[in-house]
PDB file of N, CA and C in Angstrom:
ATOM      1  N   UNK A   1     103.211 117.480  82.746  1.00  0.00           N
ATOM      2  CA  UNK A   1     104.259 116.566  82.346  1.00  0.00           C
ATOM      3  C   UNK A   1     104.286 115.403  83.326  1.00  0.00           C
ATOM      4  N   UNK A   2     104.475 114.266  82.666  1.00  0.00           N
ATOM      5  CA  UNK A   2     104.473 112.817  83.747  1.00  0.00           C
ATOM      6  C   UNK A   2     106.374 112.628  83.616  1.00  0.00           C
ATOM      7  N   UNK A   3     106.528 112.636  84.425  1.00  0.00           N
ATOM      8  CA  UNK A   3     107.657 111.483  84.733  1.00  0.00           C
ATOM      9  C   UNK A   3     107.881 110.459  85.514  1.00  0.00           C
ATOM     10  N   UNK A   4     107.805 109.327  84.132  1.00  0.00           N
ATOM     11  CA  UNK A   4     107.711 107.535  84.880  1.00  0.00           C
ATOM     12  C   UNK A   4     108.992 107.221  85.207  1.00  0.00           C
ATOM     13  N   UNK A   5     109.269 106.767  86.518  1.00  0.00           N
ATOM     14  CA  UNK A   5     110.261 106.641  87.270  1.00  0.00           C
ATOM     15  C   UNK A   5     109.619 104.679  87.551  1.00  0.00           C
ATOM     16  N   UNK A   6     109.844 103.844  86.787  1.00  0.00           N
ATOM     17  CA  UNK A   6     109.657 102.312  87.170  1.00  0.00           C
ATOM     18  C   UNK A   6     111.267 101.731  87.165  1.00  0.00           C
ATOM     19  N   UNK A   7     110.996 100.807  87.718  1.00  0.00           N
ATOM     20  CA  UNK A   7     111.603  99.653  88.206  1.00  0.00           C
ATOM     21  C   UNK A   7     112.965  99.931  89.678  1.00  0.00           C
ATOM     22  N   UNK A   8     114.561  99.438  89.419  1.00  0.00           N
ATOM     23  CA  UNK A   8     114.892  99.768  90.582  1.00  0.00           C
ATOM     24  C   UNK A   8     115.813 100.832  90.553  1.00  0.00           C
ATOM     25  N   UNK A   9     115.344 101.984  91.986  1.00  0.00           N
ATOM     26  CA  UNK A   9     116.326 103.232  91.639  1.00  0.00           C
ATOM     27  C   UNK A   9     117.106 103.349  93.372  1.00  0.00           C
ATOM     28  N   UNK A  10     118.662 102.631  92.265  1.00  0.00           N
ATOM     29  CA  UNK A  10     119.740 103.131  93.509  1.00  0.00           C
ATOM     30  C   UNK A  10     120.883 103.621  92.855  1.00  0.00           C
ATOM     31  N   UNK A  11     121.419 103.732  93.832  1.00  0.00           N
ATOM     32  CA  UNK A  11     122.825 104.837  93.652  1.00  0.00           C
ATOM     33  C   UNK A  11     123.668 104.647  92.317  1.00  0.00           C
ATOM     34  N   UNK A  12     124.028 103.369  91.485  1.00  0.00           N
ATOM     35  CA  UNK A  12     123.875 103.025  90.009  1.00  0.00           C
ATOM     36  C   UNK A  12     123.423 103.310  88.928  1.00  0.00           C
ATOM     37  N   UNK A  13     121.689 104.297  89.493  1.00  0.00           N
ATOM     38  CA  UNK A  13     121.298 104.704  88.297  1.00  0.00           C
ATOM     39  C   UNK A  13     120.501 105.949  88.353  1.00  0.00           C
ATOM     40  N   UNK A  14     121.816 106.865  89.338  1.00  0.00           N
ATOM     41  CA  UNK A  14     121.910 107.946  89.621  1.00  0.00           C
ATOM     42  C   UNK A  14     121.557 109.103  88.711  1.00  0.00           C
ATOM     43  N   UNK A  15     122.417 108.891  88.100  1.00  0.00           N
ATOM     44  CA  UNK A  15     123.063 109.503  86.539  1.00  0.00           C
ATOM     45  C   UNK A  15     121.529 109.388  85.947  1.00  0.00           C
ATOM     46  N   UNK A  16     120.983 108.383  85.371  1.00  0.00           N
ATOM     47  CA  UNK A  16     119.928 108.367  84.702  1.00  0.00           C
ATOM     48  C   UNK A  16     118.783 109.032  85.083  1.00  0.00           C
ATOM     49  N   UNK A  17     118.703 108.741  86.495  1.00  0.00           N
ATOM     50  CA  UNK A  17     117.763 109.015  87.171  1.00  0.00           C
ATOM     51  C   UNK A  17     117.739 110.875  86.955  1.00  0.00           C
ATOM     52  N   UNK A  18     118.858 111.539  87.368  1.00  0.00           N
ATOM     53  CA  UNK A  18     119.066 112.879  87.598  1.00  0.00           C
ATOM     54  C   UNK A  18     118.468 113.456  85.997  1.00  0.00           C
ATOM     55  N   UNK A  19     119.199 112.401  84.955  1.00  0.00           N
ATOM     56  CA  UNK A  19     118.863 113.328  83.731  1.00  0.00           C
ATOM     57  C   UNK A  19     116.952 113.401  82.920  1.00  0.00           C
ATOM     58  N   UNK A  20     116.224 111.878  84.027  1.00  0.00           N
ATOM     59  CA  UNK A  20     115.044 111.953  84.028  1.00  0.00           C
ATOM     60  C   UNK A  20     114.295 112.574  84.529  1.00  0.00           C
ATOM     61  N   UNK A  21     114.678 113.394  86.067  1.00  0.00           N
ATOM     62  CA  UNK A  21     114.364 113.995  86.470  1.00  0.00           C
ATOM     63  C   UNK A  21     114.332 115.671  86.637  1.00  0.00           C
ATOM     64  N   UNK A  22     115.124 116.106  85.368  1.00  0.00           N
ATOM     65  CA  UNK A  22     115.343 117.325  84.918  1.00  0.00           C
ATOM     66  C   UNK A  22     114.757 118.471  84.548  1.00  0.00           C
ATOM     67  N   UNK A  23     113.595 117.771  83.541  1.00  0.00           N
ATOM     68  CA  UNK A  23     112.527 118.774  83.183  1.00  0.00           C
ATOM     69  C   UNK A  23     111.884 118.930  84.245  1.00  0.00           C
ATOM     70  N   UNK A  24     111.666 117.656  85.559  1.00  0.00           N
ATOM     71  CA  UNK A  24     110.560 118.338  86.648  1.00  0.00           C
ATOM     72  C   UNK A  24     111.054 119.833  87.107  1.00  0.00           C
ATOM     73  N   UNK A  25     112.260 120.060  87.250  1.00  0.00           N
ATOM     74  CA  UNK A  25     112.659 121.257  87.568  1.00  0.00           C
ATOM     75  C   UNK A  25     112.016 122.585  87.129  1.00  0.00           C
ATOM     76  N   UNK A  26     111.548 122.363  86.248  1.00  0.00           N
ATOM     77  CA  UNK A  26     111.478 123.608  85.298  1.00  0.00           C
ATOM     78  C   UNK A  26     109.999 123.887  84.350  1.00  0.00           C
ATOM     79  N   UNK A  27     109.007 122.281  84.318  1.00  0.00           N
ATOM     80  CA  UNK A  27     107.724 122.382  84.093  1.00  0.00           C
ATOM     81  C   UNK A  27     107.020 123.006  85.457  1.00  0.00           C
ATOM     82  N   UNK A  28     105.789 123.827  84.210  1.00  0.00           N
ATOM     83  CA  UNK A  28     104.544 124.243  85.328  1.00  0.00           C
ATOM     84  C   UNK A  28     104.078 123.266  86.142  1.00  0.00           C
ATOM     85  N   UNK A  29     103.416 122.024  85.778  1.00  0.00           N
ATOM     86  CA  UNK A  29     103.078 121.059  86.788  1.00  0.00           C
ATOM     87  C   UNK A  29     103.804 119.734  86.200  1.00  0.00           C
ATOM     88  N   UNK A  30     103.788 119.136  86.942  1.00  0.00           N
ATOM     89  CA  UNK A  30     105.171 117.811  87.114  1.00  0.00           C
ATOM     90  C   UNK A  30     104.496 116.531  88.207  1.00  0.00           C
ATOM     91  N   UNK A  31     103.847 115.615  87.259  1.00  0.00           N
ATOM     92  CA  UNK A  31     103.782 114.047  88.095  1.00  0.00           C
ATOM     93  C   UNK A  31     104.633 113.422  88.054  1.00  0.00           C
ATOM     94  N   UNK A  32     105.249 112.604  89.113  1.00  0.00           N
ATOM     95  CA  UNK A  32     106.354 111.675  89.174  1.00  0.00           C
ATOM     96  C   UNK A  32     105.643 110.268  89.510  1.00  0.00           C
ATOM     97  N   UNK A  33     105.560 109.847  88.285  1.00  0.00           N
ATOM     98  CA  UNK A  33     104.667 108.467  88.521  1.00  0.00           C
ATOM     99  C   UNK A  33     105.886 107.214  89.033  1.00  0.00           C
ATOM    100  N   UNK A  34     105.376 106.452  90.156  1.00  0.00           N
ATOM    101  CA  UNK A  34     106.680 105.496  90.644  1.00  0.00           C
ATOM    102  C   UNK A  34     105.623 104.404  90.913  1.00  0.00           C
ATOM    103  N   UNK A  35     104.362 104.581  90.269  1.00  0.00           N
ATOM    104  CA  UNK A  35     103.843 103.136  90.242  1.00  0.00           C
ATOM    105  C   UNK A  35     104.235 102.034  90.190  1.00  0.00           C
ATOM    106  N   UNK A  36     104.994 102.105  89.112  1.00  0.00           N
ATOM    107  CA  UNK A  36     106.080 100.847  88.757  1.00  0.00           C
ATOM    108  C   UNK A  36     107.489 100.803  89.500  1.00  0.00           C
ATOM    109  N   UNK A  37     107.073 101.359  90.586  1.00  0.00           N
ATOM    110  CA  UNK A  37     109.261 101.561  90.926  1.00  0.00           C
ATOM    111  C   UNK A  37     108.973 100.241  91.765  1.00  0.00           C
ATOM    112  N   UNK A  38     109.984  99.483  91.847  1.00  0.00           N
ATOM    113  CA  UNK A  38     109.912  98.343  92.582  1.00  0.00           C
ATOM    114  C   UNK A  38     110.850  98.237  93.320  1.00  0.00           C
ATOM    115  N   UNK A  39     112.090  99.034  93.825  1.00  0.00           N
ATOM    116  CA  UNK A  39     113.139  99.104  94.608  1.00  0.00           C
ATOM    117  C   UNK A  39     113.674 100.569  94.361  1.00  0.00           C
ATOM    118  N   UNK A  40     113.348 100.920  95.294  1.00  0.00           N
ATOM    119  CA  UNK A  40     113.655 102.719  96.170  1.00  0.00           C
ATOM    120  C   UNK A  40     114.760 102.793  97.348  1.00  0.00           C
ATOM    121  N   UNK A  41     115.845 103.203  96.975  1.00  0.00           N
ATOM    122  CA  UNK A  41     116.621 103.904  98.229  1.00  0.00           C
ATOM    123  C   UNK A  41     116.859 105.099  98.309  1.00  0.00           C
ATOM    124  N   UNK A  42     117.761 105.685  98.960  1.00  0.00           N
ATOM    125  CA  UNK A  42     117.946 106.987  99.375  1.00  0.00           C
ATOM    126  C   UNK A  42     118.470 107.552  98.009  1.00  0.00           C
ATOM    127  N   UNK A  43     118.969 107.262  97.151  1.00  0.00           N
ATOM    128  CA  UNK A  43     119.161 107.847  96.015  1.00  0.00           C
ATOM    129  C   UNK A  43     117.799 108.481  95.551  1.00  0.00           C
ATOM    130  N   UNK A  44     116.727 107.953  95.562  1.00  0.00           N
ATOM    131  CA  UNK A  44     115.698 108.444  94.767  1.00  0.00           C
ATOM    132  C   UNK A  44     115.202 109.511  95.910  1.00  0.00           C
ATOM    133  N   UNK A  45     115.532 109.284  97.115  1.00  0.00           N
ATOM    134  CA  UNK A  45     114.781 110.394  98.286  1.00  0.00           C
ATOM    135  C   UNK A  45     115.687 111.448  97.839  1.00  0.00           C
ATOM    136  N   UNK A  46     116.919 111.549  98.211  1.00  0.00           N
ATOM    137  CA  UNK A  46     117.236 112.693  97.781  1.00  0.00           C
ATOM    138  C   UNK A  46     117.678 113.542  96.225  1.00  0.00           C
ATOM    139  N   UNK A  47     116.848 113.000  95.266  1.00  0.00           N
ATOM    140  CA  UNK A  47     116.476 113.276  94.049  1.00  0.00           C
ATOM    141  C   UNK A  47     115.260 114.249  94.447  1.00  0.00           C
ATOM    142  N   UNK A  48     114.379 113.704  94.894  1.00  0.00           N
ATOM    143  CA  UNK A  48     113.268 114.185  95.259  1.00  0.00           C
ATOM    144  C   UNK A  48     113.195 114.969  95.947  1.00  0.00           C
ATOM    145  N   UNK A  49     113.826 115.179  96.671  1.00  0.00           N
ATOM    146  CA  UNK A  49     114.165 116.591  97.566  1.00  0.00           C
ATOM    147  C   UNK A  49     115.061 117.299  96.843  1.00  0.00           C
ATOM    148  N   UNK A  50     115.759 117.733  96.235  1.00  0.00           N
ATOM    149  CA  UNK A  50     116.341 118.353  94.894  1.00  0.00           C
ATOM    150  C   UNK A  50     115.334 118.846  93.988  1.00  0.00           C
ATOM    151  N   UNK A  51     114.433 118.220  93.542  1.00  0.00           N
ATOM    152  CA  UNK A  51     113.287 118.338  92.943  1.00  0.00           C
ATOM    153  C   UNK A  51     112.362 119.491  93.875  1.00  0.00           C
ATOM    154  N   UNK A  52     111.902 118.881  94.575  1.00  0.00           N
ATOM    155  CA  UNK A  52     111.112 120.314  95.621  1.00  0.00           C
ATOM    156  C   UNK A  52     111.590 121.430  96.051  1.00  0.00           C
ATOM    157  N   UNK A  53     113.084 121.883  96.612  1.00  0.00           N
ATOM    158  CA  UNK A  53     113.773 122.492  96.709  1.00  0.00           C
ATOM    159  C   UNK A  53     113.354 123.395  95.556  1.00  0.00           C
ATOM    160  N   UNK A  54     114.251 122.646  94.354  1.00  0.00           N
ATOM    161  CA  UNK A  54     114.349 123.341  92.932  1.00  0.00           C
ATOM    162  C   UNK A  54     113.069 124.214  92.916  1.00  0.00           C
ATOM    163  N   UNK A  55     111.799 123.683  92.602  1.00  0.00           N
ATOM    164  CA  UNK A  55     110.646 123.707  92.330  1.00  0.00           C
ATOM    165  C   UNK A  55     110.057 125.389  93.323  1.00  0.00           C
ATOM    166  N   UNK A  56     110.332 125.124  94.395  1.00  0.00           N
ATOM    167  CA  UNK A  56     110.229 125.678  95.747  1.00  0.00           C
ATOM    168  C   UNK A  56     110.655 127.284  95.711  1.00  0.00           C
ATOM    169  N   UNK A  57     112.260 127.104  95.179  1.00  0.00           N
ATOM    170  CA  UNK A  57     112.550 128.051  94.557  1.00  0.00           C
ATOM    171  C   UNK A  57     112.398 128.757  94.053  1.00  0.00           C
ATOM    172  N   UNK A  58     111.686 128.576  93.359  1.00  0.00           N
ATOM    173  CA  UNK A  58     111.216 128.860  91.502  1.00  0.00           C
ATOM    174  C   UNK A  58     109.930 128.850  91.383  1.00  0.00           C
ATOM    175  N   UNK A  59     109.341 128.979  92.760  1.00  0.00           N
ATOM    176  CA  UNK A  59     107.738 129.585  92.552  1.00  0.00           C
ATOM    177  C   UNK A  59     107.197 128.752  91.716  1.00  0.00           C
ATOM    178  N   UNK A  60     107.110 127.171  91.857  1.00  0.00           N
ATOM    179  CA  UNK A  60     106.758 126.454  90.802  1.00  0.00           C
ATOM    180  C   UNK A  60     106.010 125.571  91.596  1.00  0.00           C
ATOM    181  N   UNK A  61     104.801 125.193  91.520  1.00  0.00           N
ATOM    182  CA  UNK A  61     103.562 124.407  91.789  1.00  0.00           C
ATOM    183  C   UNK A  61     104.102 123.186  92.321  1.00  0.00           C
ATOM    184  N   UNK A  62     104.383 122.562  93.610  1.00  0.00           N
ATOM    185  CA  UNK A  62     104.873 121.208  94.403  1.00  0.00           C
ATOM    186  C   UNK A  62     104.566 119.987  93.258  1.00  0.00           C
ATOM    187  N   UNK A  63     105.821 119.005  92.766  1.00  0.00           N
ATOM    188  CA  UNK A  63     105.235 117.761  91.724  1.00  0.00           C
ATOM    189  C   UNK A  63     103.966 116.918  92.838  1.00  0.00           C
ATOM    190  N   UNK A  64     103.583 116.436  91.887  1.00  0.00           N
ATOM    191  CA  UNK A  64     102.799 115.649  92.610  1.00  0.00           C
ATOM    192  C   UNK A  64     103.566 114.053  92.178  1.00  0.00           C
ATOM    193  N   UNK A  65     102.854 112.988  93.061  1.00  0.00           N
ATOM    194  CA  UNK A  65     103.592 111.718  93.005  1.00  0.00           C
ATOM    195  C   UNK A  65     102.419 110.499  93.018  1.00  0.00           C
ATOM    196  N   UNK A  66     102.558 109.891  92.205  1.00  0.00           N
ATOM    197  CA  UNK A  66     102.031 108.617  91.794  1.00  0.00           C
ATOM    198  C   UNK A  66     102.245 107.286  92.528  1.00  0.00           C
ATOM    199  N   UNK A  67     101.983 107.020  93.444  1.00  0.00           N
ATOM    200  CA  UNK A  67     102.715 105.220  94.241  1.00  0.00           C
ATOM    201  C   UNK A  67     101.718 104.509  94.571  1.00  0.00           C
ATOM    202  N   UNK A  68     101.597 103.225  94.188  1.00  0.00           N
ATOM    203  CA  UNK A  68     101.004 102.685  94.316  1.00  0.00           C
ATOM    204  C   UNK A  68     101.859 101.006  95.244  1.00  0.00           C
ATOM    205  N   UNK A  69     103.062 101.023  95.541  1.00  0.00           N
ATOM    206  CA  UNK A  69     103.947 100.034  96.211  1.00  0.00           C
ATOM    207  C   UNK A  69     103.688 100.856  97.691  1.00  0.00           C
ATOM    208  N   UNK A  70     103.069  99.626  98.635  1.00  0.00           N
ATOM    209  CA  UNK A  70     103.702  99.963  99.983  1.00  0.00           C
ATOM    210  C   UNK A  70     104.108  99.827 100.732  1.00  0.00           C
ATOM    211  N   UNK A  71     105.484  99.766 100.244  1.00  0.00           N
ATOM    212  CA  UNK A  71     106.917  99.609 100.740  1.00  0.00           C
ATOM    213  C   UNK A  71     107.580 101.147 100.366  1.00  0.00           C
ATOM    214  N   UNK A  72     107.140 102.251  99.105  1.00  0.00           N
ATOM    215  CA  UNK A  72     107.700 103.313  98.312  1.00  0.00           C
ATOM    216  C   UNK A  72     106.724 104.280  99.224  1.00  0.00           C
ATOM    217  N   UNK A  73     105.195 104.107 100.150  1.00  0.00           N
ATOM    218  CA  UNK A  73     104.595 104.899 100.495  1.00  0.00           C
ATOM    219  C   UNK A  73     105.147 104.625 101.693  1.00  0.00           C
ATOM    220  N   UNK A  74     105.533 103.798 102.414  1.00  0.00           N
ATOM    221  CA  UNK A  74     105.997 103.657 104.106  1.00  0.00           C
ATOM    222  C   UNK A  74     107.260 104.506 104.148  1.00  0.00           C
ATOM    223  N   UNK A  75     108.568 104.437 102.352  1.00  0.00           N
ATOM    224  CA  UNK A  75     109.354 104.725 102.988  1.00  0.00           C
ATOM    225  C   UNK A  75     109.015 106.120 102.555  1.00  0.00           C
ATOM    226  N   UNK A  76     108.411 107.208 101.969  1.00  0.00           N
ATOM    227  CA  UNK A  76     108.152 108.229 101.718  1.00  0.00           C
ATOM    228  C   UNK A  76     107.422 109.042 103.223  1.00  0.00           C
ATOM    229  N   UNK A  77     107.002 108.466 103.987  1.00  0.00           N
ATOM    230  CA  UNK A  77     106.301 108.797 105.389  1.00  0.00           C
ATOM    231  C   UNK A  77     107.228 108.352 106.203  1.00  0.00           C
ATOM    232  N   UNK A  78     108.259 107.453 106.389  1.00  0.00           N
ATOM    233  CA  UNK A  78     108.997 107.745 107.444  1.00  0.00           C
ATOM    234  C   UNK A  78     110.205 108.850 106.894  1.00  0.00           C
ATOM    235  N   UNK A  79     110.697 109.147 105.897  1.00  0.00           N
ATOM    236  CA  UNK A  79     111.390 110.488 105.502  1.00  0.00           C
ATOM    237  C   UNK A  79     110.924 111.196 105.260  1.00  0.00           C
ATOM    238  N   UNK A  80     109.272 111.729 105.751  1.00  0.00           N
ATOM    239  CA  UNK A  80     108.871 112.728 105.812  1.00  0.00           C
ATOM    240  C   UNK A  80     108.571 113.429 104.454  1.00  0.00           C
ATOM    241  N   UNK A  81     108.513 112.745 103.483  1.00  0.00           N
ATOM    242  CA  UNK A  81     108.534 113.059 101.893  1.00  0.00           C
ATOM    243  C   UNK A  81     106.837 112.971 102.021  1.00  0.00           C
ATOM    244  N   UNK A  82     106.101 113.154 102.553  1.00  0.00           N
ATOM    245  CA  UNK A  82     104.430 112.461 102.351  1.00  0.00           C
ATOM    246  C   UNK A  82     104.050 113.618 102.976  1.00  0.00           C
ATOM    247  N   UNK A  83     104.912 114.719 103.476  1.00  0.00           N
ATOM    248  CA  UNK A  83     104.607 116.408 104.137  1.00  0.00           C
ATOM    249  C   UNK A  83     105.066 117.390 103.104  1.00  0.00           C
ATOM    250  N   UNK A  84     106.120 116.816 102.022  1.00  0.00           N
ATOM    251  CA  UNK A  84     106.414 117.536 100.844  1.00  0.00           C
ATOM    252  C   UNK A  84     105.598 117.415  99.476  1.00  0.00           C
ATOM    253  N   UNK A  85     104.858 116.401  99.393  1.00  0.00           N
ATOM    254  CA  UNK A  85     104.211 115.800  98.097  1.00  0.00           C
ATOM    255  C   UNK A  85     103.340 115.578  98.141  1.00  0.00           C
ATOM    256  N   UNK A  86     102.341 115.425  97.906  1.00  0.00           N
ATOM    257  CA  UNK A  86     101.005 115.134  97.427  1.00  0.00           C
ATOM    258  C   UNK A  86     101.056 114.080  96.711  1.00  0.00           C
ATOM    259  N   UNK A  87     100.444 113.277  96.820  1.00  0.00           N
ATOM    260  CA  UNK A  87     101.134 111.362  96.834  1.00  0.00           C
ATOM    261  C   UNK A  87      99.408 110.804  96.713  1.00  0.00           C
ATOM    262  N   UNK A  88      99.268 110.123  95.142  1.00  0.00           N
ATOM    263  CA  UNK A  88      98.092 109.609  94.998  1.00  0.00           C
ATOM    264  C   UNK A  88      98.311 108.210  94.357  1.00  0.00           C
ATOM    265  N   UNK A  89      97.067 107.530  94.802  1.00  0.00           N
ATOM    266  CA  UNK A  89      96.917 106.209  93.719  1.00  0.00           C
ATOM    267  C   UNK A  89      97.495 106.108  92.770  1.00  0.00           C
ATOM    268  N   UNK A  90      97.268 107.133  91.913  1.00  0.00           N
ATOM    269  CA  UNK A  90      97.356 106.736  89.935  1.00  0.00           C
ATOM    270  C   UNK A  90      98.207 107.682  89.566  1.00  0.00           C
ATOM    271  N   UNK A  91      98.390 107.542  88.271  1.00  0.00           N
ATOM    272  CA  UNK A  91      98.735 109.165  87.934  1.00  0.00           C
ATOM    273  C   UNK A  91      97.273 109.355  87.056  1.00  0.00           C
ATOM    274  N   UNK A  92      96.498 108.957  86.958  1.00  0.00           N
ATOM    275  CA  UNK A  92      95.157 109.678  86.501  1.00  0.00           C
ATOM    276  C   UNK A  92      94.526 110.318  87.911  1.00  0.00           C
ATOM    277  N   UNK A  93      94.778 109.988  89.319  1.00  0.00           N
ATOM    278  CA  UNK A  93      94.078 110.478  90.408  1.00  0.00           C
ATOM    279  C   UNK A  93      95.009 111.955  90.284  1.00  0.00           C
ATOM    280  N   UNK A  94      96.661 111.752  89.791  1.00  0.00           N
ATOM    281  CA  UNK A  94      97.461 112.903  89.849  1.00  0.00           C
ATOM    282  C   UNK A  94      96.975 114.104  89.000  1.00  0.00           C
ATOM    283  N   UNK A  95      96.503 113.413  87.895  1.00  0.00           N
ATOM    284  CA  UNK A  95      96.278 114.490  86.622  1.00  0.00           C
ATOM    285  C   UNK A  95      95.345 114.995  86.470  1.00  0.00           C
ATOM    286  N   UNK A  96      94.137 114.465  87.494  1.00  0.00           N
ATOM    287  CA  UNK A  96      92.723 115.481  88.181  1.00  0.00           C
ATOM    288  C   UNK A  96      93.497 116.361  89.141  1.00  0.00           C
ATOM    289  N   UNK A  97      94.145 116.303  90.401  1.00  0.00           N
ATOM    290  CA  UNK A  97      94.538 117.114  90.909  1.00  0.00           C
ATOM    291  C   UNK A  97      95.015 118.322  90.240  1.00  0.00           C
ATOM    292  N   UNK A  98      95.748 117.531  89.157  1.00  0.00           N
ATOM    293  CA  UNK A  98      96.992 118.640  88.828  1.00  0.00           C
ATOM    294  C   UNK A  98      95.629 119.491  87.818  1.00  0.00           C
ATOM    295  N   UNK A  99      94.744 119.153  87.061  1.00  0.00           N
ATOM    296  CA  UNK A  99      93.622 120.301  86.402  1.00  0.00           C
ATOM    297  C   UNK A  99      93.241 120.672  87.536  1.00  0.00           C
ATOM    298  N   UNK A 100      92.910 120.721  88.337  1.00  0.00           N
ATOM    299  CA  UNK A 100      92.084 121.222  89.458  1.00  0.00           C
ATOM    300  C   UNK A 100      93.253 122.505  90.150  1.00  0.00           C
ATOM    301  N   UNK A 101      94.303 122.484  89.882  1.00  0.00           N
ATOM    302  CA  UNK A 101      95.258 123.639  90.706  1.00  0.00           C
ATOM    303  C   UNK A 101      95.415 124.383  89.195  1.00  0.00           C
ATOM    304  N   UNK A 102      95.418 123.812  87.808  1.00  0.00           N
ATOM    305  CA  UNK A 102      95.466 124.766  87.308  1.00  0.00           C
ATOM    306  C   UNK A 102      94.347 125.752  86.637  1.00  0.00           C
ATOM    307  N   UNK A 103      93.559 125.379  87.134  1.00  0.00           N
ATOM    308  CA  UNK A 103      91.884 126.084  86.728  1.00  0.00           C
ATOM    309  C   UNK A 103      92.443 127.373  87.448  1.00  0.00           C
TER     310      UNK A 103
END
């Protein structure tokens, strides 16, 4: 399952964000493509940590993450989110990974 997370995600579009980010909870494997995100704050970090947690929990395969902005990869490595995720180019670099864990 892909979930495209583009354009800007702050505390405003919380709500949306949470109900987009729902099924990651609960699919076998889960890309969070943010190729397109163009403004990231702490709203979306701690979405994302909600997400792994969840996941974590639940014996469920770590999402993988799509970024290609780096400004979304600097701030994912200074909150330490780049030790939780597996963080590629594309989401086609994601969706080889993700066949490759489920072989």
């Amino acid at each position: 399952m892909v979930v495209s997370l583009a354009g800007e995600w702050d505390i405003y579009r919380r709500e949306e964000l949470r109900a987009l980010l729902e099924p990651a909870y609960y699919e076998r494997f889960v890309i969070l493509d943010l190729t397109a995100a163009k403004y990231v704050t702490s709203t979306l970090i701690c979405e994302l940590v909600l997400v792994h947690k969840h996941r974590k929990q639940h014996a469920l395969a770590g999402a993988l993450l799509a970024v290609k902005s780096a400004f979304v990869r600097r701030l994912l490595t200074v909150t330490g989110l780049d030790g939780l995720f597996s963080i590629f180019e594309s989401v086609d670099d994601a969706m080889s990974a993700a066949s490759g864990l489920a072989s």
